[in-house]
N, C-alpha and C. Protein backbone atom coordinates (compact mmCIF):
# COMPACT_ATOMS: atom_id res chain seq x y z
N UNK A 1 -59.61 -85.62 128.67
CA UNK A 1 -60.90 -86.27 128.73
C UNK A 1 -61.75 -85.70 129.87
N UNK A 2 -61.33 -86.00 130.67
CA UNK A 2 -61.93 -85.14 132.08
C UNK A 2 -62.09 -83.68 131.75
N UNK A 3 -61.55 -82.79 131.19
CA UNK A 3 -61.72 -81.62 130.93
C UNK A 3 -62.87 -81.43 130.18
N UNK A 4 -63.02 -82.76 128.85
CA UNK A 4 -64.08 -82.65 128.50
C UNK A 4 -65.59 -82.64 128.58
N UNK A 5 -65.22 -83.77 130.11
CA UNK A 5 -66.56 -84.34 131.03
C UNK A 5 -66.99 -83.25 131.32
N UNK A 6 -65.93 -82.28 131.57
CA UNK A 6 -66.44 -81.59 132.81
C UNK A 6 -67.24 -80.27 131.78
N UNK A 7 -66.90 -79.74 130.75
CA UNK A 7 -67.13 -79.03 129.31
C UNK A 7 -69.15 -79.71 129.34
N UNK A 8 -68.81 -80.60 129.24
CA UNK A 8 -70.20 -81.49 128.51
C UNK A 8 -71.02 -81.10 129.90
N UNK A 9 -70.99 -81.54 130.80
CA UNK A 9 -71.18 -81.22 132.34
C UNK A 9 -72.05 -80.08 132.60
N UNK A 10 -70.83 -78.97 132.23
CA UNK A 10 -72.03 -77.62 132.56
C UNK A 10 -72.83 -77.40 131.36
N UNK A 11 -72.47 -78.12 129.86
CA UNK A 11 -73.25 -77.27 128.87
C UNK A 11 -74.90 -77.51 129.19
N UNK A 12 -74.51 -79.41 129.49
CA UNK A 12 -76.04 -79.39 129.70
C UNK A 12 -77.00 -78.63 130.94
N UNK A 13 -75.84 -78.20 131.94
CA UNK A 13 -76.54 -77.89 133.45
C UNK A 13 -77.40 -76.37 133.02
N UNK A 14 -76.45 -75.84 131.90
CA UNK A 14 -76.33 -74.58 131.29
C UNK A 14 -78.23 -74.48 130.53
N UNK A 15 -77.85 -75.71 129.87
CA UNK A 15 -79.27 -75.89 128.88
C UNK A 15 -80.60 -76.36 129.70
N UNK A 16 -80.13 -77.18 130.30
CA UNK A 16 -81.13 -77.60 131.49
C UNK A 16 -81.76 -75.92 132.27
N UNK A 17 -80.56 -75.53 132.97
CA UNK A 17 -81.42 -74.20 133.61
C UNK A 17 -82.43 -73.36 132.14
N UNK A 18 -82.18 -73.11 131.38
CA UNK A 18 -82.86 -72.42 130.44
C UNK A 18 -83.99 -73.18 130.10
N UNK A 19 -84.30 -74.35 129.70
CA UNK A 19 -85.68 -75.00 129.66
C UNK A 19 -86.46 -74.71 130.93
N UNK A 20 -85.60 -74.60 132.30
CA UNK A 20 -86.45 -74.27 133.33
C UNK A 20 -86.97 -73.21 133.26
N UNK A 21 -85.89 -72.13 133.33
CA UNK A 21 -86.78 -70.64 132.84
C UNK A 21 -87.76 -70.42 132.01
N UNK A 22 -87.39 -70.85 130.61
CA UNK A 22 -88.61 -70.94 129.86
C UNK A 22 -90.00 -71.52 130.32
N UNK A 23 -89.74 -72.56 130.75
CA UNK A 23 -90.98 -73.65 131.48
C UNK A 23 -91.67 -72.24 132.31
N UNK A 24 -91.22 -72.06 133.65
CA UNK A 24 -91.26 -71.03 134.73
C UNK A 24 -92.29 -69.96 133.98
N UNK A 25 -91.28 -69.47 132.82
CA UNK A 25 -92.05 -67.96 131.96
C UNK A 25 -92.94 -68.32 131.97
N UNK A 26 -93.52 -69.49 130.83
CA UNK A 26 -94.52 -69.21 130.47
C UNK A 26 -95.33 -70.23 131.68
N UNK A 27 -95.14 -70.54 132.32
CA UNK A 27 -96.19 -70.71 133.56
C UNK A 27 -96.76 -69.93 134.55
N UNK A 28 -95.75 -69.01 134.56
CA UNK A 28 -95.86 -68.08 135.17
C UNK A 28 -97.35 -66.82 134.79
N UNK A 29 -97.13 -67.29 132.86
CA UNK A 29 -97.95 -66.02 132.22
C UNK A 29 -99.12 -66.86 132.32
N UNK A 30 -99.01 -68.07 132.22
CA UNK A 30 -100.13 -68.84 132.23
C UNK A 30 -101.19 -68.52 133.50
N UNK A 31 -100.29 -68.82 134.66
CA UNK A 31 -101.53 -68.47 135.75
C UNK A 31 -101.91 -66.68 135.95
N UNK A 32 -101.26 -66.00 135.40
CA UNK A 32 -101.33 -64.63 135.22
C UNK A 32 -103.15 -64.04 133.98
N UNK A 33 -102.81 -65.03 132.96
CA UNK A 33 -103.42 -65.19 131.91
C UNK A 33 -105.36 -65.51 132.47
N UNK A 34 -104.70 -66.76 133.60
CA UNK A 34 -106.16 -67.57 133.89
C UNK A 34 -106.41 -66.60 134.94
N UNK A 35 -106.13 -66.31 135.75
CA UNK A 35 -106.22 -65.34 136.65
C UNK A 35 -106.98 -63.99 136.03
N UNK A 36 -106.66 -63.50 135.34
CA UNK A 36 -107.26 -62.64 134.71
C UNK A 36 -108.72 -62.69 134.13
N UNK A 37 -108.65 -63.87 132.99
CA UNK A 37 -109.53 -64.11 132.51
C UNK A 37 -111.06 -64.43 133.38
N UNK A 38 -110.60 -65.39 134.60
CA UNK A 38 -111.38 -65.86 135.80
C UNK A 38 -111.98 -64.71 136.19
N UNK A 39 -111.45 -63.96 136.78
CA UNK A 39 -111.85 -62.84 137.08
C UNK A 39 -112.67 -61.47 136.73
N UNK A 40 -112.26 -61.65 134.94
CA UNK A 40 -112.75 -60.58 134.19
C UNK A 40 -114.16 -61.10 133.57
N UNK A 41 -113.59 -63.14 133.47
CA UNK A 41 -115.52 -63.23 132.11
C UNK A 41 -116.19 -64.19 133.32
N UNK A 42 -116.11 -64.21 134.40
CA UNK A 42 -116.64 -65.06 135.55
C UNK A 42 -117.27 -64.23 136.91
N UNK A 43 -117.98 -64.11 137.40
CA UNK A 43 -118.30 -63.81 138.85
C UNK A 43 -117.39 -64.54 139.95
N UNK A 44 -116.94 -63.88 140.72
CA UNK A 44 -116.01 -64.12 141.93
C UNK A 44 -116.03 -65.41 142.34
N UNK A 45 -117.42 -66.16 143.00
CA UNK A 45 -117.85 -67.09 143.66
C UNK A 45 -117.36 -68.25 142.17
N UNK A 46 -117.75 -68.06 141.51
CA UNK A 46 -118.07 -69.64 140.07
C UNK A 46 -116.66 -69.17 140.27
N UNK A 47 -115.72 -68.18 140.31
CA UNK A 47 -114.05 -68.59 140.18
C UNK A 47 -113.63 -69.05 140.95
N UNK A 48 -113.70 -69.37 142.25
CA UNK A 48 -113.46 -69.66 143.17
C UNK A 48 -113.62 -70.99 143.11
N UNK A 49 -114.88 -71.76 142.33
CA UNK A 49 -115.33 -72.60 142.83
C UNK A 49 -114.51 -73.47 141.71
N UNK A 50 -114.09 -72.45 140.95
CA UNK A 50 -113.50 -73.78 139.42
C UNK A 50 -111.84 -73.89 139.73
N UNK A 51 -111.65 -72.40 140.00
CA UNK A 51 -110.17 -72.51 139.55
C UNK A 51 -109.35 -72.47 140.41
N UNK A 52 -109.98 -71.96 141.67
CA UNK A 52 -108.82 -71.70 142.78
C UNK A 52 -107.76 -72.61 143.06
N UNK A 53 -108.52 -73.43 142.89
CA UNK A 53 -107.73 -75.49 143.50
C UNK A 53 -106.34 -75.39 142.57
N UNK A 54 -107.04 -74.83 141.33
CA UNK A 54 -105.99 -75.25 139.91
C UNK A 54 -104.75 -74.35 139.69
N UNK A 55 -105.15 -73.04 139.94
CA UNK A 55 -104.13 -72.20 140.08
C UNK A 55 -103.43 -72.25 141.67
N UNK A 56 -103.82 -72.52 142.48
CA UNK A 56 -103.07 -72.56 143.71
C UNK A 56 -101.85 -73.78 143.15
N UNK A 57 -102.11 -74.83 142.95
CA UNK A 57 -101.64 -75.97 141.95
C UNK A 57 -100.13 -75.27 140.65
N UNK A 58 -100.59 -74.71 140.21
CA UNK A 58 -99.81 -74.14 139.27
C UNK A 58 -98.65 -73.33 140.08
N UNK A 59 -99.49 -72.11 141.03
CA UNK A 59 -98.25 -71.46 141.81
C UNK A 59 -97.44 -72.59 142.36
N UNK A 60 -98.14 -73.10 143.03
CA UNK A 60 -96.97 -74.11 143.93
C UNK A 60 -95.78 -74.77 143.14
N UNK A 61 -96.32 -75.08 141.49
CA UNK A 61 -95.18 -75.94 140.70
C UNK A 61 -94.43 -74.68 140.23
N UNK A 62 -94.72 -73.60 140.24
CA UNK A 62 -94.08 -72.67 139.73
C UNK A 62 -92.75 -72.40 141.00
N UNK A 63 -93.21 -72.58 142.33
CA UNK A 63 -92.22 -72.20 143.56
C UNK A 63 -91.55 -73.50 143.33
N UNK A 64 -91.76 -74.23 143.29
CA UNK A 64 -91.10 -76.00 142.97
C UNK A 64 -90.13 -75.69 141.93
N UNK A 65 -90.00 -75.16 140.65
CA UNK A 65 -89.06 -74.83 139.68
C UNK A 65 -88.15 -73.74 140.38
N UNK A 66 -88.81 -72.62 140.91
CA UNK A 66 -87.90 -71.27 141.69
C UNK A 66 -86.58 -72.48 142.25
N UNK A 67 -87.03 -73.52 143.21
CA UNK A 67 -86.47 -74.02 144.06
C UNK A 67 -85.77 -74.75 143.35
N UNK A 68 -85.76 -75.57 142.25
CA UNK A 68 -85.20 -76.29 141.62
C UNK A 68 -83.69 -75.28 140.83
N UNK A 69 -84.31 -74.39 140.24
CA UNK A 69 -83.34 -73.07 139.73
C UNK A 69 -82.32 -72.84 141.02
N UNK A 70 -82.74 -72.75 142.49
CA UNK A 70 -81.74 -72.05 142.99
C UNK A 70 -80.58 -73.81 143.05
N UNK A 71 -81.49 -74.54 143.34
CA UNK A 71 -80.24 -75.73 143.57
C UNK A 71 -79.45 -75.98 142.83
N UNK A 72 -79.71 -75.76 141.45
CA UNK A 72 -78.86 -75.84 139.75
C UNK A 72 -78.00 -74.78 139.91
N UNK A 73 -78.42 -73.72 140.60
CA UNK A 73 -77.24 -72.60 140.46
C UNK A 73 -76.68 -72.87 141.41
N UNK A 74 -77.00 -73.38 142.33
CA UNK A 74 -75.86 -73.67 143.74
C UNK A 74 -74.28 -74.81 143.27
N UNK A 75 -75.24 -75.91 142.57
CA UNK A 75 -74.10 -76.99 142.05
C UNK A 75 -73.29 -75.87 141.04
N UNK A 76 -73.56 -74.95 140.37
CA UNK A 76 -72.86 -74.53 139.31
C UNK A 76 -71.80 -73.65 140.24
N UNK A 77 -72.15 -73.10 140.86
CA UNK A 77 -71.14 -72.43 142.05
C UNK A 77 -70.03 -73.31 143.00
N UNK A 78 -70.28 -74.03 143.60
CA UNK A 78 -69.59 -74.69 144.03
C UNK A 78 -69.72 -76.15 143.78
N UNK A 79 -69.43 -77.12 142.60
CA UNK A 79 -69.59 -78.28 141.98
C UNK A 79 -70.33 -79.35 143.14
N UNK A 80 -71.23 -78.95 144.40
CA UNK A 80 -71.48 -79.59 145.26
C UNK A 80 -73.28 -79.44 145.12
N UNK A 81 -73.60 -80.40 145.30
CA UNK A 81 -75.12 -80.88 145.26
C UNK A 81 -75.70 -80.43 146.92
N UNK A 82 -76.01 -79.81 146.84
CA UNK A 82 -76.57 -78.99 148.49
C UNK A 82 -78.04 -79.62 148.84
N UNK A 83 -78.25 -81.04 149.62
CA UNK A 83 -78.93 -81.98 149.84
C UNK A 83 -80.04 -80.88 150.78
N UNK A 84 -80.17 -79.58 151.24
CA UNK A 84 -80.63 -79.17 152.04
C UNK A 84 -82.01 -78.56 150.81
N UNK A 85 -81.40 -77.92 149.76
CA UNK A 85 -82.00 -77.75 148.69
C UNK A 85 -83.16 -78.72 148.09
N UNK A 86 -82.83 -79.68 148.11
CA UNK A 86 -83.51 -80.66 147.13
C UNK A 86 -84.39 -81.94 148.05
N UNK A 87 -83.91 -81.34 149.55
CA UNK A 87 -84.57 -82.05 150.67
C UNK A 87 -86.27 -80.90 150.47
N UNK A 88 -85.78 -79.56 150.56
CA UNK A 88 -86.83 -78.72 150.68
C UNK A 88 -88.23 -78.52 148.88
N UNK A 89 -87.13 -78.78 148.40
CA UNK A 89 -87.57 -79.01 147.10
C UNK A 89 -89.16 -80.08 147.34
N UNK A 90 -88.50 -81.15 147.77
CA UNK A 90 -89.40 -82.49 147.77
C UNK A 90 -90.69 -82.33 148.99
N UNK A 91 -90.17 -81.65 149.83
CA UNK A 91 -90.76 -80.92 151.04
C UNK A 91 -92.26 -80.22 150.49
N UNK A 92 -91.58 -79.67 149.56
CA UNK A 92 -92.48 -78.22 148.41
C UNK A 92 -93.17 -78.98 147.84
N UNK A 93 -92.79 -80.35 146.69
CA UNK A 93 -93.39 -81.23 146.12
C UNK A 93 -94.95 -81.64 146.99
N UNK A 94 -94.44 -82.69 147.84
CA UNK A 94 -95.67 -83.52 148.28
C UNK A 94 -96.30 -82.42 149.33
N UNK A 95 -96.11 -81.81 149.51
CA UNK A 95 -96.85 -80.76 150.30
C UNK A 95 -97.97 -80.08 149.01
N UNK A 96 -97.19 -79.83 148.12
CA UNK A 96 -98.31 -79.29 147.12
C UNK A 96 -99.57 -80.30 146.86
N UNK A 97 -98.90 -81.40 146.61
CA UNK A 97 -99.98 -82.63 145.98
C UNK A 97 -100.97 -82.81 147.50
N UNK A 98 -100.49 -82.63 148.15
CA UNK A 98 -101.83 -82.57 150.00
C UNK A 98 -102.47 -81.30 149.18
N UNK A 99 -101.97 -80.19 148.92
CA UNK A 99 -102.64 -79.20 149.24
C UNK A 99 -104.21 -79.04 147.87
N UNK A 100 -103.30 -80.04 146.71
CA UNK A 100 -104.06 -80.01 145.61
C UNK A 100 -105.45 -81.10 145.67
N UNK A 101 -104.74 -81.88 146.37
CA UNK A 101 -105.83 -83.40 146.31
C UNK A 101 -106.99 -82.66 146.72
N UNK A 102 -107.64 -82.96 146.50
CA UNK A 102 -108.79 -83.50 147.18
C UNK A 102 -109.38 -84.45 148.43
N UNK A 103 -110.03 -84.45 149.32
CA UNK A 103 -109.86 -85.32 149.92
C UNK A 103 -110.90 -86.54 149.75
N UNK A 104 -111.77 -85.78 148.73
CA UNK A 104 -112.85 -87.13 147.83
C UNK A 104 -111.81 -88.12 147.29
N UNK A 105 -111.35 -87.19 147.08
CA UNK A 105 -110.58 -88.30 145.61
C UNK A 105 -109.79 -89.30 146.03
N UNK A 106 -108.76 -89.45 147.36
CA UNK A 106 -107.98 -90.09 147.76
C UNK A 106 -108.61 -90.66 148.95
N UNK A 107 -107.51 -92.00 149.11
CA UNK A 107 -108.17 -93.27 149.96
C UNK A 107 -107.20 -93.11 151.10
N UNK A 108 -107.64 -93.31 152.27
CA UNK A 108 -106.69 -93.64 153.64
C UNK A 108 -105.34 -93.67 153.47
N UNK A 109 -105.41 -94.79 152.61
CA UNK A 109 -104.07 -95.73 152.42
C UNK A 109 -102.96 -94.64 151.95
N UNK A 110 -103.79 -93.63 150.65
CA UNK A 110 -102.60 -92.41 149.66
C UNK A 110 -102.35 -91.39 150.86
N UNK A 111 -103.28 -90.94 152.03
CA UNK A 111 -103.05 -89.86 152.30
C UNK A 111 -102.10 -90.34 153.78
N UNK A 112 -101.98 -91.88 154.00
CA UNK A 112 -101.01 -91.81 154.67
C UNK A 112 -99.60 -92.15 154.23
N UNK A 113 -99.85 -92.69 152.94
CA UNK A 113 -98.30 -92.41 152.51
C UNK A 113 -97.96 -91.41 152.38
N UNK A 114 -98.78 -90.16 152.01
CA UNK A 114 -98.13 -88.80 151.57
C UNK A 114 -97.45 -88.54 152.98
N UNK A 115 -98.41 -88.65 154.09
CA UNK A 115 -97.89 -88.26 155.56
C UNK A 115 -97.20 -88.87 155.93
N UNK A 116 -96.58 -90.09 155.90
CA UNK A 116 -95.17 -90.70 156.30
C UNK A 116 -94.21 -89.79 155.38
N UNK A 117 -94.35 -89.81 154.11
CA UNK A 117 -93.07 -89.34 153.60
C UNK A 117 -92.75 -87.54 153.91
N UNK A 118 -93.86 -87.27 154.13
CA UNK A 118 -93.91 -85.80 154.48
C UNK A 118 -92.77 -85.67 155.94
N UNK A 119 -93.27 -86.46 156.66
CA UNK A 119 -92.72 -86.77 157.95
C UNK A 119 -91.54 -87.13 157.60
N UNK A 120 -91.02 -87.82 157.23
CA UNK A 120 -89.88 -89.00 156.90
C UNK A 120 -88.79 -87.11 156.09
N UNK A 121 -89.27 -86.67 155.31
CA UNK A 121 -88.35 -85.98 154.84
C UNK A 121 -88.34 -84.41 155.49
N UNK A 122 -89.59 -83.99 156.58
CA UNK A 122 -89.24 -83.26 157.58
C UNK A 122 -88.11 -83.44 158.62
N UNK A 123 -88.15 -85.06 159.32
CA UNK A 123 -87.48 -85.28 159.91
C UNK A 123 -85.45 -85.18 159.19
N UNK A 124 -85.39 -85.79 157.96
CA UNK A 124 -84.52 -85.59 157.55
C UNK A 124 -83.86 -84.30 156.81
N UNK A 125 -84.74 -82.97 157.06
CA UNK A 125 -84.28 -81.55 157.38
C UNK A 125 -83.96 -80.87 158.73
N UNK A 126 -84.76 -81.58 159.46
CA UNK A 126 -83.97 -81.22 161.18
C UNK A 126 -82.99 -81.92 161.14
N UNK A 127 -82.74 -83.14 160.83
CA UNK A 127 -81.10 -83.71 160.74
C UNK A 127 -79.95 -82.91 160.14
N UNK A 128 -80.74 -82.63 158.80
CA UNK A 128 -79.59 -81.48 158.49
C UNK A 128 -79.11 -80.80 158.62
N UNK A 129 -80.34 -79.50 159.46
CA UNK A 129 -80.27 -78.75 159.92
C UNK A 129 -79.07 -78.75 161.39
N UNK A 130 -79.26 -79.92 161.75
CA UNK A 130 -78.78 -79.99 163.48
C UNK A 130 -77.41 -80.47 162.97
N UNK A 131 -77.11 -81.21 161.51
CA UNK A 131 -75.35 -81.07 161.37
C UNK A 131 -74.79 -79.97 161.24
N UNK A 132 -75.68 -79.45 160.45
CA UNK A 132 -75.27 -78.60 159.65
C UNK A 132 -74.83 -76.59 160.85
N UNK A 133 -75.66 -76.80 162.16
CA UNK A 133 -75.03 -75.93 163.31
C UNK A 133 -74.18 -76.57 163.88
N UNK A 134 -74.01 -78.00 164.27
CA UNK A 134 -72.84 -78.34 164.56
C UNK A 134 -71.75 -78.31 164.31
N UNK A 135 -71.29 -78.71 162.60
CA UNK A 135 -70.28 -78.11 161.84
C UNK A 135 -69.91 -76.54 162.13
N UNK A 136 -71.10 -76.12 162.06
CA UNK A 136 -70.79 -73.97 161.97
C UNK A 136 -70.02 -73.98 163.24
N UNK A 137 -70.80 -74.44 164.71
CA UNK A 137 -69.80 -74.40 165.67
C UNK A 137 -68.81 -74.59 165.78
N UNK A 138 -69.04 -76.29 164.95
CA UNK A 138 -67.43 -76.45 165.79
C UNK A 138 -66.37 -75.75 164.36
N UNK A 139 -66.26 -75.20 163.29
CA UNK A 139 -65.52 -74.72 162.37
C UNK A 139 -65.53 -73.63 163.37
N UNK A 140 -66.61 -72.62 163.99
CA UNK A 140 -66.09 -71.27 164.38
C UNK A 140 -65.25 -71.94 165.91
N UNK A 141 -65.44 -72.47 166.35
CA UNK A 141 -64.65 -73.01 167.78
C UNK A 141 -63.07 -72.99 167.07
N UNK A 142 -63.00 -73.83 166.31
CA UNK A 142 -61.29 -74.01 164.93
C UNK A 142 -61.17 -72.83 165.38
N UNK A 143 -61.89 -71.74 164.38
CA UNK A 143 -61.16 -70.27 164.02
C UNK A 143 -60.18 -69.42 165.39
N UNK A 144 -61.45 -70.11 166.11
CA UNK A 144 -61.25 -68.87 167.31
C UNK A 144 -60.38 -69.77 168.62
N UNK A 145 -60.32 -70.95 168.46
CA UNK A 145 -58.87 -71.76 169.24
C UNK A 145 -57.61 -71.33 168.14
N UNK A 146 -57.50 -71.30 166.85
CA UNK A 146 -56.79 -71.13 166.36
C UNK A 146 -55.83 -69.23 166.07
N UNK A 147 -56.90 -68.35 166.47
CA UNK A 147 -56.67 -67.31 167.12
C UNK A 147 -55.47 -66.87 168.22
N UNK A 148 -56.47 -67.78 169.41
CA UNK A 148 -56.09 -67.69 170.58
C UNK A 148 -54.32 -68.10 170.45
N UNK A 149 -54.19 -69.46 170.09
CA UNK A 149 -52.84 -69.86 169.55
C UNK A 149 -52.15 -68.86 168.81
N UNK A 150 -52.37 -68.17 168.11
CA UNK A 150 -51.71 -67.67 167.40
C UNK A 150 -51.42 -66.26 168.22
N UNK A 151 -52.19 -65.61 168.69
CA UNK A 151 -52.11 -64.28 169.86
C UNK A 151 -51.11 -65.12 171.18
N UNK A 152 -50.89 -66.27 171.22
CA UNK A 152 -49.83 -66.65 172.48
C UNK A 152 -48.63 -67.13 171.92
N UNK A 153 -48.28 -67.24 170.30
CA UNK A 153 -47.15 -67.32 170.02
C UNK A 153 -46.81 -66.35 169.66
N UNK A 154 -47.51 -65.19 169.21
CA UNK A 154 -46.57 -63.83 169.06
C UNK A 154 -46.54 -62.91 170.38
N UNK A 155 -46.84 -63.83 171.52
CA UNK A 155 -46.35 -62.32 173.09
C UNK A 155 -45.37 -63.37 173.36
């Protein structure tokens, strides 16, 4: 049964990454597409003024999937959910939606929730970050006490 979980497990992680790619492709051709077009049946300035907002928007969800792809391949590598990934992921998220808003459009109240949580999940990447050298230390401190021990039982 468990063998099976685990069967069912990756097929979908399997199918899941491929809708992403696909998604990615053709988003990818998409802002490639508008980009072009902007450029080729528009004067510089009127592109600027329509689309920039929208395609900056698009790249960003496009780096948001990149990021999403590497965390799916990380769990598929080592069956472990790498919280550093999906911390930065969300990081990428509401950072985009600041960068997309407008600041007509939104009220006090939205642009300080975006900034608490912006904050709130910065702060909880320096946390990670600061276990995550602590561990490295103290595992390389292990290696290299465990060395030392071992070079004074063979003299």
């Amino acid at each position: 049964m468990e063998r099976y979980l685990r069967l069912l497990q990756r097929g979908i992680i399997y199918f899941t990454l491929l809708i992403i790619s696909i998604l990615l492709m053709l988003s990818l051709i998409d802002v490639f597409l508008r980009l072009y077009d902007g450029l080729v049946n528009s004067p510089l300035r009127e592109f600027i003024d329509q689309q920039y907002q929208e395609l900056i928007g698009l790249f960003l969800m496009i780096l948001i999937g990149v990021e999403l792809l590497e965390a799916v391949k990380g769990f598929l590598k080592t069956e472990v959910l790498h919280v550093e990934l999906v911390v930065l992921v969300a990081i990428i998220a509401i950072s985009r939606k600041v960068i997309v808003w407008g600041l007509t459009k939104s009220t006090a109240l939205e642009m300080l929730s975006l900034a608490a949580m912006l904050v709130a999940l910065a702060l909880t990447y320096w946390v990670i970050k600061i276990c995550y050298k602590k561990n490295k230390r103290s595992a390389l401190g292990k290696v290299n006490c465990n060395e030392v021990n071992k070079k004074a039982s063979d003299s």
